[in-house]
N, C-alpha and C. Protein backbone atom coordinates (compact mmCIF):
# COMPACT_ATOMS: atom_id res chain seq x y z
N UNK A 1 -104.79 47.86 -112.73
CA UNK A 1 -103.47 48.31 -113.16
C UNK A 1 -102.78 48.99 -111.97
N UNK A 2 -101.30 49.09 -111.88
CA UNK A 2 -100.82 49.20 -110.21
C UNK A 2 -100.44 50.97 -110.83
N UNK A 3 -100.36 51.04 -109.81
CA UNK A 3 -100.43 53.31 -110.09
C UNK A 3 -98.76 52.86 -109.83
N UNK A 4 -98.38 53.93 -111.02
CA UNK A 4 -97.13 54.21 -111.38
C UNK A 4 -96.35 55.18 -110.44
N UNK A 5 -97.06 55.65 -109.85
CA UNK A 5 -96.61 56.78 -108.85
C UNK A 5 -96.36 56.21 -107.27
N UNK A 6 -97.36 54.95 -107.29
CA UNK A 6 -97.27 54.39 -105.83
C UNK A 6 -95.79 54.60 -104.67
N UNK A 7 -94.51 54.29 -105.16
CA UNK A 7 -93.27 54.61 -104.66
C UNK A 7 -92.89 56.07 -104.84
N UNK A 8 -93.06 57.00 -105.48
CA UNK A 8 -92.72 58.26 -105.30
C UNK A 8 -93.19 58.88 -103.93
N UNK A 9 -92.43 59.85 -102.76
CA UNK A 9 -92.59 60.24 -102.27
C UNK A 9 -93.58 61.45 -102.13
N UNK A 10 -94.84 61.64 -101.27
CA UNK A 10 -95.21 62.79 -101.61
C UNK A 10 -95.07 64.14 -100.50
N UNK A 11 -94.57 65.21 -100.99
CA UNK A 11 -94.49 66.05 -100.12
C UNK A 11 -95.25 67.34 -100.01
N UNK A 12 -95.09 68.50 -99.18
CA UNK A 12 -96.15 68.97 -98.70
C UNK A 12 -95.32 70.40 -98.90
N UNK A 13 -96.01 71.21 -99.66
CA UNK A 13 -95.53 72.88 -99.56
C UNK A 13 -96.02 73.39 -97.83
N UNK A 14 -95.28 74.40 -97.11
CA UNK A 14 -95.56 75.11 -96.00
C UNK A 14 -97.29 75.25 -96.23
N UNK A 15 -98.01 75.63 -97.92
CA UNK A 15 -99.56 76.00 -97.11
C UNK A 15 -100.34 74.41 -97.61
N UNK A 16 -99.27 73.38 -97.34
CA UNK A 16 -100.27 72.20 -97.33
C UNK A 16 -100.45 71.52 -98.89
N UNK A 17 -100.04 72.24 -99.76
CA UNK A 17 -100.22 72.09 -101.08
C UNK A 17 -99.27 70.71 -101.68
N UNK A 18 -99.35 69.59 -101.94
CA UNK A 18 -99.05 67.78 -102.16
C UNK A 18 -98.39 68.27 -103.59
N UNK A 19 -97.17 67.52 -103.28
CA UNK A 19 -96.08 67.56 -104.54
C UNK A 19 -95.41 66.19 -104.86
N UNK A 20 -95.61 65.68 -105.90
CA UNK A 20 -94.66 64.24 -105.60
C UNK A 20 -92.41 64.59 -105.99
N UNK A 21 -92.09 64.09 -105.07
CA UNK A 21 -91.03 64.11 -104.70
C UNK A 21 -89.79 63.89 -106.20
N UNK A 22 -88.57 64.30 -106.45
CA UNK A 22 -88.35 64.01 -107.58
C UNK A 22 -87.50 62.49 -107.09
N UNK A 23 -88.04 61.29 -108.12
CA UNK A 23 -86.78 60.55 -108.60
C UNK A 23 -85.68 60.22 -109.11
N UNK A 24 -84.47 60.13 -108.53
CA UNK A 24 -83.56 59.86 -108.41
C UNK A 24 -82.92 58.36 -109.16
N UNK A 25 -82.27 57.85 -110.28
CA UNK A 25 -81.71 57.14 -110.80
C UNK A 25 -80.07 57.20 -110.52
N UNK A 26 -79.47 55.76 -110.51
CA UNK A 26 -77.76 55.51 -110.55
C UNK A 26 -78.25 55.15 -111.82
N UNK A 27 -76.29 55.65 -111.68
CA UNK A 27 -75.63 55.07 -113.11
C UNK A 27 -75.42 53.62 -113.29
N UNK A 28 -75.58 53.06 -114.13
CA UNK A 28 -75.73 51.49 -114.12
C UNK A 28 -74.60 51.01 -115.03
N UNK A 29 -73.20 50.40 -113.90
CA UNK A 29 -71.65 49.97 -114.87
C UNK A 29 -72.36 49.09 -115.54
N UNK A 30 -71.41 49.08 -116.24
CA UNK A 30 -70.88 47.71 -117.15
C UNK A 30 -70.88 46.28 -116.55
N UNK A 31 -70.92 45.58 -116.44
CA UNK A 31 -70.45 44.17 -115.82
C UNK A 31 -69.74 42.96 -117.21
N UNK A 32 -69.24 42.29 -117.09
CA UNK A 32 -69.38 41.17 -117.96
C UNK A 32 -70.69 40.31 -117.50
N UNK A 33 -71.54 40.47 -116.93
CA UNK A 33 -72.55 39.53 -116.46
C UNK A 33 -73.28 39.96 -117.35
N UNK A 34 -73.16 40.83 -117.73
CA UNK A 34 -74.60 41.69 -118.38
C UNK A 34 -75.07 40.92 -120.04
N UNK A 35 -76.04 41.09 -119.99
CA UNK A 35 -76.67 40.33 -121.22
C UNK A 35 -77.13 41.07 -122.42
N UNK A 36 -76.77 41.09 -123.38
CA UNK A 36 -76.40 42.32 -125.00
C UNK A 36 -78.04 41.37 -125.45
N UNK A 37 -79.12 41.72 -126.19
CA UNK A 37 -80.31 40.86 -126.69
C UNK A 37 -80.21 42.42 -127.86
N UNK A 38 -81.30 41.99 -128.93
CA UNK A 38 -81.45 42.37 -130.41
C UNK A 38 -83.13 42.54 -130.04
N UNK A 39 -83.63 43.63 -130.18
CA UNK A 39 -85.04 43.88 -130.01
C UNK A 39 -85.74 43.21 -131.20
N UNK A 40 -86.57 42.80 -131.39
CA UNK A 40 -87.68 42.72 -132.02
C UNK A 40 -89.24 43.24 -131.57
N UNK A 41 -89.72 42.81 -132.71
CA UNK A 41 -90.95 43.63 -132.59
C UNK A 41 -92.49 43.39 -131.67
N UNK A 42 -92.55 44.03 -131.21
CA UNK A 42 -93.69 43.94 -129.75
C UNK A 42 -93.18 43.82 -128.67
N UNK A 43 -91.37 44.09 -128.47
CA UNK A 43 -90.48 44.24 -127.44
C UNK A 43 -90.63 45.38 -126.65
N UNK A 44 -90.97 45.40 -125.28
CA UNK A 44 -90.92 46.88 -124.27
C UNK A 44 -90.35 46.40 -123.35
N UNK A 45 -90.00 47.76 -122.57
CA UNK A 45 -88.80 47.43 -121.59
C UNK A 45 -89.79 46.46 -120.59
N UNK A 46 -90.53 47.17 -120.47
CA UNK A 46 -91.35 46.31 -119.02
C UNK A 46 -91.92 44.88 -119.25
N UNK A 47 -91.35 44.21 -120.59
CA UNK A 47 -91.73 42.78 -121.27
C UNK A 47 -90.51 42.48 -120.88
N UNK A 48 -89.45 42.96 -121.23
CA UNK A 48 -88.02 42.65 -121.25
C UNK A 48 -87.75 42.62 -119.31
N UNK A 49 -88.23 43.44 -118.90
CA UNK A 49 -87.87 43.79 -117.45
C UNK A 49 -88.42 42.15 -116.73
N UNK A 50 -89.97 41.78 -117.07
CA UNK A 50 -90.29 40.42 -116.51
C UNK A 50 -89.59 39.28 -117.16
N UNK A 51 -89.70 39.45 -118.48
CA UNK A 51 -89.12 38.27 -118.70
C UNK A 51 -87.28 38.15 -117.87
N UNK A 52 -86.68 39.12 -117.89
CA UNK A 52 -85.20 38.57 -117.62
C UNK A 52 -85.06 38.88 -115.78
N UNK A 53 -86.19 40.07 -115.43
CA UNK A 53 -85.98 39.92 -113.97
C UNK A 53 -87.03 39.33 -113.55
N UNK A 54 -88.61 38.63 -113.60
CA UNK A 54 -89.70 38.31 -112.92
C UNK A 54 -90.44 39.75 -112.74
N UNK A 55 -89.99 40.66 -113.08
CA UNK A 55 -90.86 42.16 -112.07
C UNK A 55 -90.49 43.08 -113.33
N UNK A 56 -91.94 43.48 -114.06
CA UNK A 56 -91.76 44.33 -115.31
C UNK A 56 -92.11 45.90 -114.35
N UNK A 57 -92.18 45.89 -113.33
CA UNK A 57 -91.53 47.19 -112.79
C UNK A 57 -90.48 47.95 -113.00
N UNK A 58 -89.57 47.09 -113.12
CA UNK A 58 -87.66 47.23 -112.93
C UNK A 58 -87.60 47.46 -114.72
N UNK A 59 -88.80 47.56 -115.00
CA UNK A 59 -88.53 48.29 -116.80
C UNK A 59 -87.34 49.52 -117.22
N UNK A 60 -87.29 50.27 -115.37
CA UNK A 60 -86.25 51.31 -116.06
C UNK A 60 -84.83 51.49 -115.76
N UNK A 61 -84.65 49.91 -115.18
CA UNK A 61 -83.25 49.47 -115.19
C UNK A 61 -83.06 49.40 -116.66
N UNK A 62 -83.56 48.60 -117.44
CA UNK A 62 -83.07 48.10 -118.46
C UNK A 62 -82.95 50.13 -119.51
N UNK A 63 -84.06 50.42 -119.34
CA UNK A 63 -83.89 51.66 -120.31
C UNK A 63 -82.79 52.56 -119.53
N UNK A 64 -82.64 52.82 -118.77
CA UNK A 64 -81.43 54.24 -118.41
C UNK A 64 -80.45 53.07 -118.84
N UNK A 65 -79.98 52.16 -118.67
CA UNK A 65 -78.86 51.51 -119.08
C UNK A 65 -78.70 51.33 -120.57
N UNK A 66 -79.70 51.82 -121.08
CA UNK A 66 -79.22 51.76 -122.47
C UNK A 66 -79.55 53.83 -122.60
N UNK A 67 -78.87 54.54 -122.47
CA UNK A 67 -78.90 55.87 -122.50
C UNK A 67 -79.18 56.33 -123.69
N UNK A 68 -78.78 55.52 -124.91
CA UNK A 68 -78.19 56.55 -125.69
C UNK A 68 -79.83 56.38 -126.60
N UNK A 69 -80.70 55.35 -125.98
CA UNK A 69 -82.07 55.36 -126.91
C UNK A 69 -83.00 56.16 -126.44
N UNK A 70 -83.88 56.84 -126.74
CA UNK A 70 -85.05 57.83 -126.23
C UNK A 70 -85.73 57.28 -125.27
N UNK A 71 -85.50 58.02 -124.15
CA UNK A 71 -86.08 57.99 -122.78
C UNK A 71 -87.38 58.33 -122.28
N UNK A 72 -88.30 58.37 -123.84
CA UNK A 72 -89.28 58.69 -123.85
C UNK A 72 -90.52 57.68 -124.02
N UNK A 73 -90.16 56.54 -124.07
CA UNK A 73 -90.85 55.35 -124.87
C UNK A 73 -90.20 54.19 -123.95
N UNK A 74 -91.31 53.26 -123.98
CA UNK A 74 -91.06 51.62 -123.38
C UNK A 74 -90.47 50.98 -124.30
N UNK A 75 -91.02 51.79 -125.63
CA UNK A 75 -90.38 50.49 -126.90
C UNK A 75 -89.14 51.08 -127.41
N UNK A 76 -88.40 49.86 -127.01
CA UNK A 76 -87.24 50.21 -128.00
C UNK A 76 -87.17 50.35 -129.40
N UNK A 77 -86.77 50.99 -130.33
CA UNK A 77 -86.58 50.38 -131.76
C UNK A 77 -86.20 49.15 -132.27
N UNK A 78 -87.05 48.23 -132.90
CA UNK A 78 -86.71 46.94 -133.40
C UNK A 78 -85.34 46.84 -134.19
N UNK A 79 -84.70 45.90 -133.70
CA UNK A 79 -83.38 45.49 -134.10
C UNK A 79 -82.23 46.48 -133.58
N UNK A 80 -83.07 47.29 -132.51
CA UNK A 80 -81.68 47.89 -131.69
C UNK A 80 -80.75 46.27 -130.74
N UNK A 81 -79.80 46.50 -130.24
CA UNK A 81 -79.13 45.78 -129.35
C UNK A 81 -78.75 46.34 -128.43
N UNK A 82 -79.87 45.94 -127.23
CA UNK A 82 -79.83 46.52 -125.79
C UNK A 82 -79.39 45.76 -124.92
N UNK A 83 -78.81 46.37 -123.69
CA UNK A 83 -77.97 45.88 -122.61
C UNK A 83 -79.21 45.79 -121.16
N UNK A 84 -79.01 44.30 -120.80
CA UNK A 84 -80.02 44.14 -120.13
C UNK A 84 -78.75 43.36 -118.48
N UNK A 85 -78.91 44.55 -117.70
CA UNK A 85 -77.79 44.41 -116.57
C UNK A 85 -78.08 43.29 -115.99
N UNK A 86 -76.99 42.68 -115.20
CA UNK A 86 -77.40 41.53 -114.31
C UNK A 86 -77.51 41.50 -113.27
N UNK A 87 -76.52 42.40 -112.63
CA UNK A 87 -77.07 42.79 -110.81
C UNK A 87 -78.13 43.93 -110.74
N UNK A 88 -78.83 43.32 -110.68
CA UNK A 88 -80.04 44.25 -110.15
C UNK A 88 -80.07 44.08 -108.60
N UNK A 89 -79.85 44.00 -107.94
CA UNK A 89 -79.40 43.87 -106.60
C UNK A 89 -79.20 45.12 -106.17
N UNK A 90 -77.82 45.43 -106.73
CA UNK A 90 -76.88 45.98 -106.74
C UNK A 90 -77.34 47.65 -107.41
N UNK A 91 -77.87 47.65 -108.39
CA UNK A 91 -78.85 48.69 -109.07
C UNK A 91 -80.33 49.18 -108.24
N UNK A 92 -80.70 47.88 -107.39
CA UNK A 92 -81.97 48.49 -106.25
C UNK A 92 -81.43 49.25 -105.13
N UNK A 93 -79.91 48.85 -104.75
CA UNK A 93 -79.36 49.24 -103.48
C UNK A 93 -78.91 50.53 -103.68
N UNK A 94 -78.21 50.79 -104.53
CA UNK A 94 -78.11 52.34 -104.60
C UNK A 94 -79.04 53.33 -105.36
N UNK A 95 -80.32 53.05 -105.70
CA UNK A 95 -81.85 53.44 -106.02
C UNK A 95 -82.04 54.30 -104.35
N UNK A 96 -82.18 52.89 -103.94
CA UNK A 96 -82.64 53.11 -102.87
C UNK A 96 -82.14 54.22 -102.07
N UNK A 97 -80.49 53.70 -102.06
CA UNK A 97 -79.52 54.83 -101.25
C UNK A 97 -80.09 56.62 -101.83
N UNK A 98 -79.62 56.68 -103.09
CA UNK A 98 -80.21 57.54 -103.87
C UNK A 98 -81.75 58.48 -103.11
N UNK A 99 -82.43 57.68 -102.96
CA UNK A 99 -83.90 58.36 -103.05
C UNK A 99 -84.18 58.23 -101.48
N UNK A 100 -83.62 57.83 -100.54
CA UNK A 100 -83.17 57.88 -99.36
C UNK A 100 -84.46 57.41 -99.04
N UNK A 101 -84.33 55.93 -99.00
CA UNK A 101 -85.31 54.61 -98.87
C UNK A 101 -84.28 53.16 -98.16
């Protein structure tokens, strides 16, 4: 299983003491590209993330873009209707900018 932490930065207090760095998220517009889907059941973001991008990494594009569902969970609620963005490109580039990568 790939460590979830692997991309977080780790940093170092003055007596040496290892802290991982905080992450940084953009806001993710609107597009008309963007694709509206109806959850069903055994649906998680990081199912949703491979199936529509190839890379169930990018699981938390799809969840901060839907804000208003609990940011606490992979699974959405069945028969919510979530917004699954289309430039992800565009969403890695200012990640990146963001977390100064």
């Amino acid at each position: 299983m790939a460590n979830r932490y692997i991309d977080i930065q780790v940093l170092k207090t003055e007596t040496g003491k290892r802290f991982y760095g905080t992450t940084k998220y953009p806001q993710i517009p609107l597009t008309e590209n963007d694709l509206y889907v109806y959850t069903t059941e055994g649906d998680r973001f990081d199912i949703l993330a491979q199936q529509y991008y190839g890379d169930s990494s990018l699981w938390w594009i799809i969840s901060i873009a839907n804000e208003e569902l609990a940011q606490n969970s992979l699974t959405p609620p069945i028969g919510s209707q979530i917004r699954i963005p289309a430039n992800v490109s565009l969403v890695l580039q200012e990640f990146n900018t963001l977390n100064n990568r």
